[in-house]
C-alpha atoms as a PDB file:
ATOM      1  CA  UNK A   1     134.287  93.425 138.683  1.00  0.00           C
ATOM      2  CA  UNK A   2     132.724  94.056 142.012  1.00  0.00           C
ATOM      3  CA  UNK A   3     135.642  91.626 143.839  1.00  0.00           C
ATOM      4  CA  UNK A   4     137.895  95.080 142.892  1.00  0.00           C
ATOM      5  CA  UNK A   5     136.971  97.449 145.915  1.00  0.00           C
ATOM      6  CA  UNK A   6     137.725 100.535 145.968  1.00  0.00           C
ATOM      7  CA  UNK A   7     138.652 100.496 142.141  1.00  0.00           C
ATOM      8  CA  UNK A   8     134.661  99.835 141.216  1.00  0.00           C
ATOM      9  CA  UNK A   9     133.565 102.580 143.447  1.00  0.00           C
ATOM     10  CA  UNK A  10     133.558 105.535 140.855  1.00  0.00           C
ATOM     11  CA  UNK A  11     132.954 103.200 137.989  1.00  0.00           C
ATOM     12  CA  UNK A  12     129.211 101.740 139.871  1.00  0.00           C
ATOM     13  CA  UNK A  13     128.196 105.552 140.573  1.00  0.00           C
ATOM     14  CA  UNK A  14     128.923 107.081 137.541  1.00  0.00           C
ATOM     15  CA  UNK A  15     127.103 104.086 135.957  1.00  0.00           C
ATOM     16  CA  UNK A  16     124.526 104.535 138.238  1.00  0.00           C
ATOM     17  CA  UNK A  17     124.204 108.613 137.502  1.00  0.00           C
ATOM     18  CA  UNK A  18     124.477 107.647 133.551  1.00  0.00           C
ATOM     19  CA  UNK A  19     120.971 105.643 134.269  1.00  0.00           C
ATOM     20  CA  UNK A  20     119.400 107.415 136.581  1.00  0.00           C
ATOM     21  CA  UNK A  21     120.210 111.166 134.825  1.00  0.00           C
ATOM     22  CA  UNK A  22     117.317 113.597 134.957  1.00  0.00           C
ATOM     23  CA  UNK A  23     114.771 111.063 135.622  1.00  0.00           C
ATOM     24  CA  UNK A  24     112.655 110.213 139.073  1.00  0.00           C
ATOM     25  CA  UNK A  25     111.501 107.045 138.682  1.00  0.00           C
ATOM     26  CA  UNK A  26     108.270 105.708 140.784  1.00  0.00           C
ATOM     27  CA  UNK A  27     109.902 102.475 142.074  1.00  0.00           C
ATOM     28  CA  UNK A  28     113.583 101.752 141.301  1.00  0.00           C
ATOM     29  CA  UNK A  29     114.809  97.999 141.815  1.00  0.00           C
ATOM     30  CA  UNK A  30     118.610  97.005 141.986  1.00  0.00           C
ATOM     31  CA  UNK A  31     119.356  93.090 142.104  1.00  0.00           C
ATOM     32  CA  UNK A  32     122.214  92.303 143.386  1.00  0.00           C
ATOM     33  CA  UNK A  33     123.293  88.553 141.597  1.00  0.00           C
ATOM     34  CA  UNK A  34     127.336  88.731 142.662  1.00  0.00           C
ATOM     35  CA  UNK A  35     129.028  85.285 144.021  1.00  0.00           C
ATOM     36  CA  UNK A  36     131.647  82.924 143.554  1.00  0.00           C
ATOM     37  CA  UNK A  37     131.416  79.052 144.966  1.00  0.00           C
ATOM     38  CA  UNK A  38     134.941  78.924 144.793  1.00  0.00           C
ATOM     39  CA  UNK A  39     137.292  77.843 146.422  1.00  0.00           C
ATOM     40  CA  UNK A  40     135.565  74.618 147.571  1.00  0.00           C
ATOM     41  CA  UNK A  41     137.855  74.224 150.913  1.00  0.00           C
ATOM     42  CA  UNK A  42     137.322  73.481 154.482  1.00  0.00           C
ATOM     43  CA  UNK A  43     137.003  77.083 156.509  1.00  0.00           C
ATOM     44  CA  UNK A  44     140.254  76.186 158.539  1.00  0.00           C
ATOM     45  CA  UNK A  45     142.214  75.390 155.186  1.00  0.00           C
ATOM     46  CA  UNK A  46     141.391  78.697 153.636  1.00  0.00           C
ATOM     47  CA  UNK A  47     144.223  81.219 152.473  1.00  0.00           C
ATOM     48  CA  UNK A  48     143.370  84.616 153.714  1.00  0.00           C
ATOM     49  CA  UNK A  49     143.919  86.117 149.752  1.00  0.00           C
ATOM     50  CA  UNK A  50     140.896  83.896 148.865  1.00  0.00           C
ATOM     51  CA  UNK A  51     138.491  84.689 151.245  1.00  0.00           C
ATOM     52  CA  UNK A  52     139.269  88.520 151.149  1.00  0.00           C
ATOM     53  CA  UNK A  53     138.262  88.177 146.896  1.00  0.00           C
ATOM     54  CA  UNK A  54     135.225  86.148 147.978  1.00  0.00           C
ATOM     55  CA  UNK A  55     134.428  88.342 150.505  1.00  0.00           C
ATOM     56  CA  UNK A  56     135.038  91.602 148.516  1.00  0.00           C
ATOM     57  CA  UNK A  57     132.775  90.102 145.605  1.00  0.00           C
ATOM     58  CA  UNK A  58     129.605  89.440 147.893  1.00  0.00           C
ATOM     59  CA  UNK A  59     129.902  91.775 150.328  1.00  0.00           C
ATOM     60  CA  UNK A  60     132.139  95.062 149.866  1.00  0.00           C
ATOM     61  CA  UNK A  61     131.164  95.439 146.394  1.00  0.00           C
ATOM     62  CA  UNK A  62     127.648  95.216 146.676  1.00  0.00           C
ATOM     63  CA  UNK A  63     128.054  97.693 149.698  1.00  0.00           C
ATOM     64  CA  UNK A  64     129.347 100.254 147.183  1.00  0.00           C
ATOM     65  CA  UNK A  65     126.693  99.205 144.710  1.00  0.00           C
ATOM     66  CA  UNK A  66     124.060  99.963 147.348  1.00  0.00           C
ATOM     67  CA  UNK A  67     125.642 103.276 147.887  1.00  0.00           C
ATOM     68  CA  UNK A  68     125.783 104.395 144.273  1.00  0.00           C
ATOM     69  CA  UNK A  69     121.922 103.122 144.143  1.00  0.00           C
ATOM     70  CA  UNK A  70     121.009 105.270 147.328  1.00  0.00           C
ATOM     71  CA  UNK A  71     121.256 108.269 144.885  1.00  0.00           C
ATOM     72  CA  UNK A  72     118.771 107.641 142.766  1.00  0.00           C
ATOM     73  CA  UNK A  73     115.596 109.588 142.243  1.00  0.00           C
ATOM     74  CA  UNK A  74     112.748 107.627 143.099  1.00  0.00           C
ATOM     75  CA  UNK A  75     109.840 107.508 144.923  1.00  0.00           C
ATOM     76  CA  UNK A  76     110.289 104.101 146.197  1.00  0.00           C
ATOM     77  CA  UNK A  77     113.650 101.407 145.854  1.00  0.00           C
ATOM     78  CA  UNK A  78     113.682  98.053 146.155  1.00  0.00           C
ATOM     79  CA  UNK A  79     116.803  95.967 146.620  1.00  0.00           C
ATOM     80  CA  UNK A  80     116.743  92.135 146.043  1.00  0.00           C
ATOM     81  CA  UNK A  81     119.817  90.286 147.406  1.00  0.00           C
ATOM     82  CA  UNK A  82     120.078  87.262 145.688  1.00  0.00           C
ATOM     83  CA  UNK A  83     121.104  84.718 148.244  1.00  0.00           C
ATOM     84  CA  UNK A  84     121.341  81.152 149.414  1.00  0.00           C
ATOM     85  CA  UNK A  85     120.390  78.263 151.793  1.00  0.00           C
ATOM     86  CA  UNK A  86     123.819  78.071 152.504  1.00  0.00           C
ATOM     87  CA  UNK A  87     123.641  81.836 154.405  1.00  0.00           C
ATOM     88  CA  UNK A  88     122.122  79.984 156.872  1.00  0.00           C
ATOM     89  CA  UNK A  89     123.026  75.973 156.432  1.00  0.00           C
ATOM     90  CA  UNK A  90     126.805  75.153 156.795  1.00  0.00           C
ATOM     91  CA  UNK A  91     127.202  72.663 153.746  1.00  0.00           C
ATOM     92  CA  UNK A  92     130.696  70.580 153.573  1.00  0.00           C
ATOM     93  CA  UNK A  93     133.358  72.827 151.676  1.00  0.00           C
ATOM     94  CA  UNK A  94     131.740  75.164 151.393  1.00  0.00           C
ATOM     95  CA  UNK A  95     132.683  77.606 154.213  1.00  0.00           C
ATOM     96  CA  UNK A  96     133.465  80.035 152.348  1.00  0.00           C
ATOM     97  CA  UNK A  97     130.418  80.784 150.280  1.00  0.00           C
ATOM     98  CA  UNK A  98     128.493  80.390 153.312  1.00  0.00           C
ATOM     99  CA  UNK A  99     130.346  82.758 155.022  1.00  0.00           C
ATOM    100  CA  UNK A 100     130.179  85.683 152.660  1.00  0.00           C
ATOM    101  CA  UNK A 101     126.578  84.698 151.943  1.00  0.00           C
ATOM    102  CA  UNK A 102     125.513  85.144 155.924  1.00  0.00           C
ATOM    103  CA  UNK A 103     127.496  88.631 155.647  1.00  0.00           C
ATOM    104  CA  UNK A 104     125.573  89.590 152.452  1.00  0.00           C
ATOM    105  CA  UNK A 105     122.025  88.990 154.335  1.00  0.00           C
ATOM    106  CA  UNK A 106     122.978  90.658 157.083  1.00  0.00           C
ATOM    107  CA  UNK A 107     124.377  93.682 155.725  1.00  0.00           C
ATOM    108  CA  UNK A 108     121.629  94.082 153.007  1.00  0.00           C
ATOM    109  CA  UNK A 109     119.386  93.744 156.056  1.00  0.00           C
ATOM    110  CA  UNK A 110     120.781  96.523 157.695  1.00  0.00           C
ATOM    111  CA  UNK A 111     121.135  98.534 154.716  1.00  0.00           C
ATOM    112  CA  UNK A 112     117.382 100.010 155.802  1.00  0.00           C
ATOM    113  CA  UNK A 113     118.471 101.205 159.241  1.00  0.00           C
ATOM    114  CA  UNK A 114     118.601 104.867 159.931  1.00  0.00           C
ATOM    115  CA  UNK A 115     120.751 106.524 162.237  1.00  0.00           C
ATOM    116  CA  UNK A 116     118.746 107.249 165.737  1.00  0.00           C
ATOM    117  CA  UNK A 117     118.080 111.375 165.724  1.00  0.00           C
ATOM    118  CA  UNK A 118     118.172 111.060 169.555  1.00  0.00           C
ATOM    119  CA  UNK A 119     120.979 109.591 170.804  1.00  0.00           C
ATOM    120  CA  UNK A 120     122.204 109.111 174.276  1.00  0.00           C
ATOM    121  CA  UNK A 121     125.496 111.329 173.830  1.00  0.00           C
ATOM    122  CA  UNK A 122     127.857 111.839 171.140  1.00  0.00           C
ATOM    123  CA  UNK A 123     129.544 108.928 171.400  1.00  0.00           C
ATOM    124  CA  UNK A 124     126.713 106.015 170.907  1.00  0.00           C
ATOM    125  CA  UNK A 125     124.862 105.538 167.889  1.00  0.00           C
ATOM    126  CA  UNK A 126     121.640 103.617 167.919  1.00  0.00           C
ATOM    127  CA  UNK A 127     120.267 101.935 164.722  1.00  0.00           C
ATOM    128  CA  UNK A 128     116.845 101.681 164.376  1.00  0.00           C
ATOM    129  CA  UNK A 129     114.931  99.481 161.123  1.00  0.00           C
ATOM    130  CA  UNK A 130     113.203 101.561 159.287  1.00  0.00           C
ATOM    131  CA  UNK A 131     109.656 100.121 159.829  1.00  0.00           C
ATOM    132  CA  UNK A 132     109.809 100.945 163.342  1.00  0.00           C
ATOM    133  CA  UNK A 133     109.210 104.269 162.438  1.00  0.00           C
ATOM    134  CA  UNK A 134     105.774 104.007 160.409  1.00  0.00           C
ATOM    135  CA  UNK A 135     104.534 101.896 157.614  1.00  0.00           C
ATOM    136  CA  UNK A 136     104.851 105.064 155.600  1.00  0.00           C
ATOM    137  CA  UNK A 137     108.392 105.769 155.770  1.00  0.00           C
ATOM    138  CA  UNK A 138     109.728 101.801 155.356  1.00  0.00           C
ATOM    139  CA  UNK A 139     107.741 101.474 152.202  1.00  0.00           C
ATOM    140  CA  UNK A 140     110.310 104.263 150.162  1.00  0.00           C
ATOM    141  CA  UNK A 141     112.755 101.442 150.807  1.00  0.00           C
ATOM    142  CA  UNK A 142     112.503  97.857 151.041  1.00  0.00           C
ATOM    143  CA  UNK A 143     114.862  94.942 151.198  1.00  0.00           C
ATOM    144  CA  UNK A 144     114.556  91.497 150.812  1.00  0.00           C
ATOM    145  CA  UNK A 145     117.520  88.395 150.760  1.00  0.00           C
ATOM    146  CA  UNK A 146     115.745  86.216 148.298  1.00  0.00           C
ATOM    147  CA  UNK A 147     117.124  81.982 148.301  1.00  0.00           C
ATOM    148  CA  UNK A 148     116.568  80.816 144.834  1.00  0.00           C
ATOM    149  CA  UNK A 149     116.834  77.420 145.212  1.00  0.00           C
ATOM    150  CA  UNK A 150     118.732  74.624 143.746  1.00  0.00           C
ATOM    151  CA  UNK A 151     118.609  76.265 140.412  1.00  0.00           C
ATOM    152  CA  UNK A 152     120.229  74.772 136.667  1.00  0.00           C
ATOM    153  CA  UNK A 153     123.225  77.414 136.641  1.00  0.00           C
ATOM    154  CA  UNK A 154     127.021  77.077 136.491  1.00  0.00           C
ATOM    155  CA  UNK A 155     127.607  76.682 140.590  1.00  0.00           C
ATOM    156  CA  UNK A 156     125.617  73.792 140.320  1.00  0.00           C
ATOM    157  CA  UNK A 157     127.660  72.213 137.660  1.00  0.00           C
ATOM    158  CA  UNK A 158     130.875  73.116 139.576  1.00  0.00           C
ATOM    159  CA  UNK A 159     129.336  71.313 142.722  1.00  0.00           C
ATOM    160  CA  UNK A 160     128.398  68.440 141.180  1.00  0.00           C
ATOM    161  CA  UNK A 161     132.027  68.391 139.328  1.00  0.00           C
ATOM    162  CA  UNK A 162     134.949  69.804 141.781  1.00  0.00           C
ATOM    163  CA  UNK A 163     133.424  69.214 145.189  1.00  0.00           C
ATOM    164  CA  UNK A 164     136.024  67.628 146.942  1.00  0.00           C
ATOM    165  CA  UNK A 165     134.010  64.666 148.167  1.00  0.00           C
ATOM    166  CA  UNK A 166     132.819  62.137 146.065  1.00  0.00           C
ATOM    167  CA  UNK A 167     129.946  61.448 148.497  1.00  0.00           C
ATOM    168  CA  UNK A 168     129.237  65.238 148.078  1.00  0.00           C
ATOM    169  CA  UNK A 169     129.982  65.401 143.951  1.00  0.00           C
ATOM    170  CA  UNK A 170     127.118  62.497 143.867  1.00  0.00           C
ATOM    171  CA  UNK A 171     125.138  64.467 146.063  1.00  0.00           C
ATOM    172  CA  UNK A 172     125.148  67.626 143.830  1.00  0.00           C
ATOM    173  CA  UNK A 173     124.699  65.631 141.215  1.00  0.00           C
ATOM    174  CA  UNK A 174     121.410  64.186 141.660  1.00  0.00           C
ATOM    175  CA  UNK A 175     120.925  67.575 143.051  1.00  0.00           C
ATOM    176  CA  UNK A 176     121.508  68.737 139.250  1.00  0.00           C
ATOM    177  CA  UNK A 177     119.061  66.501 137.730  1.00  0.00           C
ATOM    178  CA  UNK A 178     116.112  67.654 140.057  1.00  0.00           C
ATOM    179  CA  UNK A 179     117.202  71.861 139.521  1.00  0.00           C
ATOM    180  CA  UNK A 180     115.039  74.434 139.575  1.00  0.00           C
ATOM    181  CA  UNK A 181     114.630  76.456 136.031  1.00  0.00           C
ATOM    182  CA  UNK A 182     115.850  80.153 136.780  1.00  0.00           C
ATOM    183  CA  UNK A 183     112.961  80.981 134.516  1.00  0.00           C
ATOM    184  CA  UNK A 184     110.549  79.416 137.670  1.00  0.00           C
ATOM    185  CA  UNK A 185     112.689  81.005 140.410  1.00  0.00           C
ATOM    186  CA  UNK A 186     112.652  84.295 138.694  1.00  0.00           C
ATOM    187  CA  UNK A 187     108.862  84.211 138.717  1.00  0.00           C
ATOM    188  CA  UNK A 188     108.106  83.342 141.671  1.00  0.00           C
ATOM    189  CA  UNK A 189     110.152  86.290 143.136  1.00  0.00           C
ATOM    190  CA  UNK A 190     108.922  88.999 140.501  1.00  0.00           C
ATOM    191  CA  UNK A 191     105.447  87.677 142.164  1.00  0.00           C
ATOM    192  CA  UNK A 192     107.275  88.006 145.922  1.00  0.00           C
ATOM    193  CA  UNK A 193     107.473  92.091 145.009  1.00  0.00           C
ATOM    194  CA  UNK A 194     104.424  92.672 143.385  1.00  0.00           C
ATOM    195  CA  UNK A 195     102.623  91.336 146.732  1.00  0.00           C
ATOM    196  CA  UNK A 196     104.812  93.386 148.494  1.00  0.00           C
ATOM    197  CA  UNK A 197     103.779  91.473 151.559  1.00  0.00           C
ATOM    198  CA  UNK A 198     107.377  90.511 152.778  1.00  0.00           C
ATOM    199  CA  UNK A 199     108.966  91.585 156.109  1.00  0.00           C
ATOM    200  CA  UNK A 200     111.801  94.127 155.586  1.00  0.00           C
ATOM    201  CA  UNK A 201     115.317  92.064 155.548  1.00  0.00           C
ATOM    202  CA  UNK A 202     113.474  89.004 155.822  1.00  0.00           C
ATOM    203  CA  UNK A 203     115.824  85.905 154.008  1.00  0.00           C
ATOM    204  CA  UNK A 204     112.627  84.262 151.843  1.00  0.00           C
ATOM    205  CA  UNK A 205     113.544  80.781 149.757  1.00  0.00           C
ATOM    206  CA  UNK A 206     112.511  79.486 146.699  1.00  0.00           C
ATOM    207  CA  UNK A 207     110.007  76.652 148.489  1.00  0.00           C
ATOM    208  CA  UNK A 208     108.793  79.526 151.242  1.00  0.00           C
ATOM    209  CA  UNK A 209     106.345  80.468 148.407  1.00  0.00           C
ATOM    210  CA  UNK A 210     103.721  79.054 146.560  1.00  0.00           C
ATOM    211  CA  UNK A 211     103.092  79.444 142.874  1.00  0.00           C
ATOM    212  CA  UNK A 212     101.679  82.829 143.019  1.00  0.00           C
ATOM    213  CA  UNK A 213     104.453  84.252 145.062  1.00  0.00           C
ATOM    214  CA  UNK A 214     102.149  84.124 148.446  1.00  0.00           C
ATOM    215  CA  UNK A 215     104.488  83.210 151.906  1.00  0.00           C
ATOM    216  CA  UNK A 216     103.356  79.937 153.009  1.00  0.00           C
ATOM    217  CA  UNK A 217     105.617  78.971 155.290  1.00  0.00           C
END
């Protein structure tokens, strides 16, 4: 349970080690799937114990997962964040999911930044991407925040269901009849890596691509 930080800590690296043991792989790829659309409540009605679980599920715990996946052996890693439209679209209710969401892209985004060897003094600490520093380098490690679309899954069911608004529950609904096969999505992005043409970080959706996985838009 990745919403129990610190407690998943030691269980994620030694899970991690128990993989990775006495291999070196040649490209290593972690997906990171964790979210909850829950609770569906307006931002300024939110209890603080509900947005720290949410917020702990998408964003702390895939922080530590990131860290046990830093050690292991491989020539190159590659870490998908699965994310949503709603990291960058407010949607009604739904505050807190986009909340976490926009934290998730940012700090998988910033997960390939490197600590500046030549700092001003002691006390500032630059961050600079890892592409600046040659195509060379930012190819051992690449990130990318990956919008699957409106797909047939549980969240969509719950939408369409316990949205709070029956304007919105319609909405979701019709939404639901018109999803995206996670078969499809899945494709699409497993075409995304193998192109390998993505900006470091960037957030790519679902209808950003075309059948082939090429960015078109």
């Amino acid at each position: 349970d990745l919403s129990t930080v610190p407690e998943c800590s030691n269980t994620l690296r030694e899970a991690i080690e128990t993989i990775g043991f006495g291999q070196t792989f040649n490209n290593a790829i972690l997906v990171n799937n964790a979210g909850i659309i829950k609770p569906l409540t307006p931002v300024l009605q939110i209890e603080p114990v509900d947005f720290i679980k949410s917020f702990s599920l998408s964003v702390l715990g895939p922080l530590e997962l990131l860290k046990a996946f830093n050690t292991v052996n491989s020539q190159k890693k590659t870490v998908v964040n699965i994310s949503s439209i709603m990291a960058l679209t407010p949607m009604d209710s739904c505050g807190v999911y986009c909340s976490v969401k926009a934290a998730s892209d940012a700090m998988h985004r910033y997960s390939q930044c490197i600590p500046f060897p030549n700092s001003c003094n002691e006390h500032s600490h630059f961050l600079v991407p890892r592409r600046s520093l040659g195509k060379e380098e930012s190819e051992t490690y690449r990130v990318v925040n990956y919008s699957p679309g409106p797909m047939a899954t549980d969240m969509l069911t719950e939408l369409s269901t316990d949205h709070p608004d029956t304007y919105e529950r319609s909405r979701w609904g019709e939404a639901q009849q018109a999803a995206i096969r996670p078969e499809n999505s899945a494709r699409k992005l497993m075409y995304l890596l193998e192109r390998n043409e993505y900006k470091d970080g960037a957030h790519i959706d679902f209808y950003d691509l075309d059948e082939d996985g090429e960015i078109i838009r």
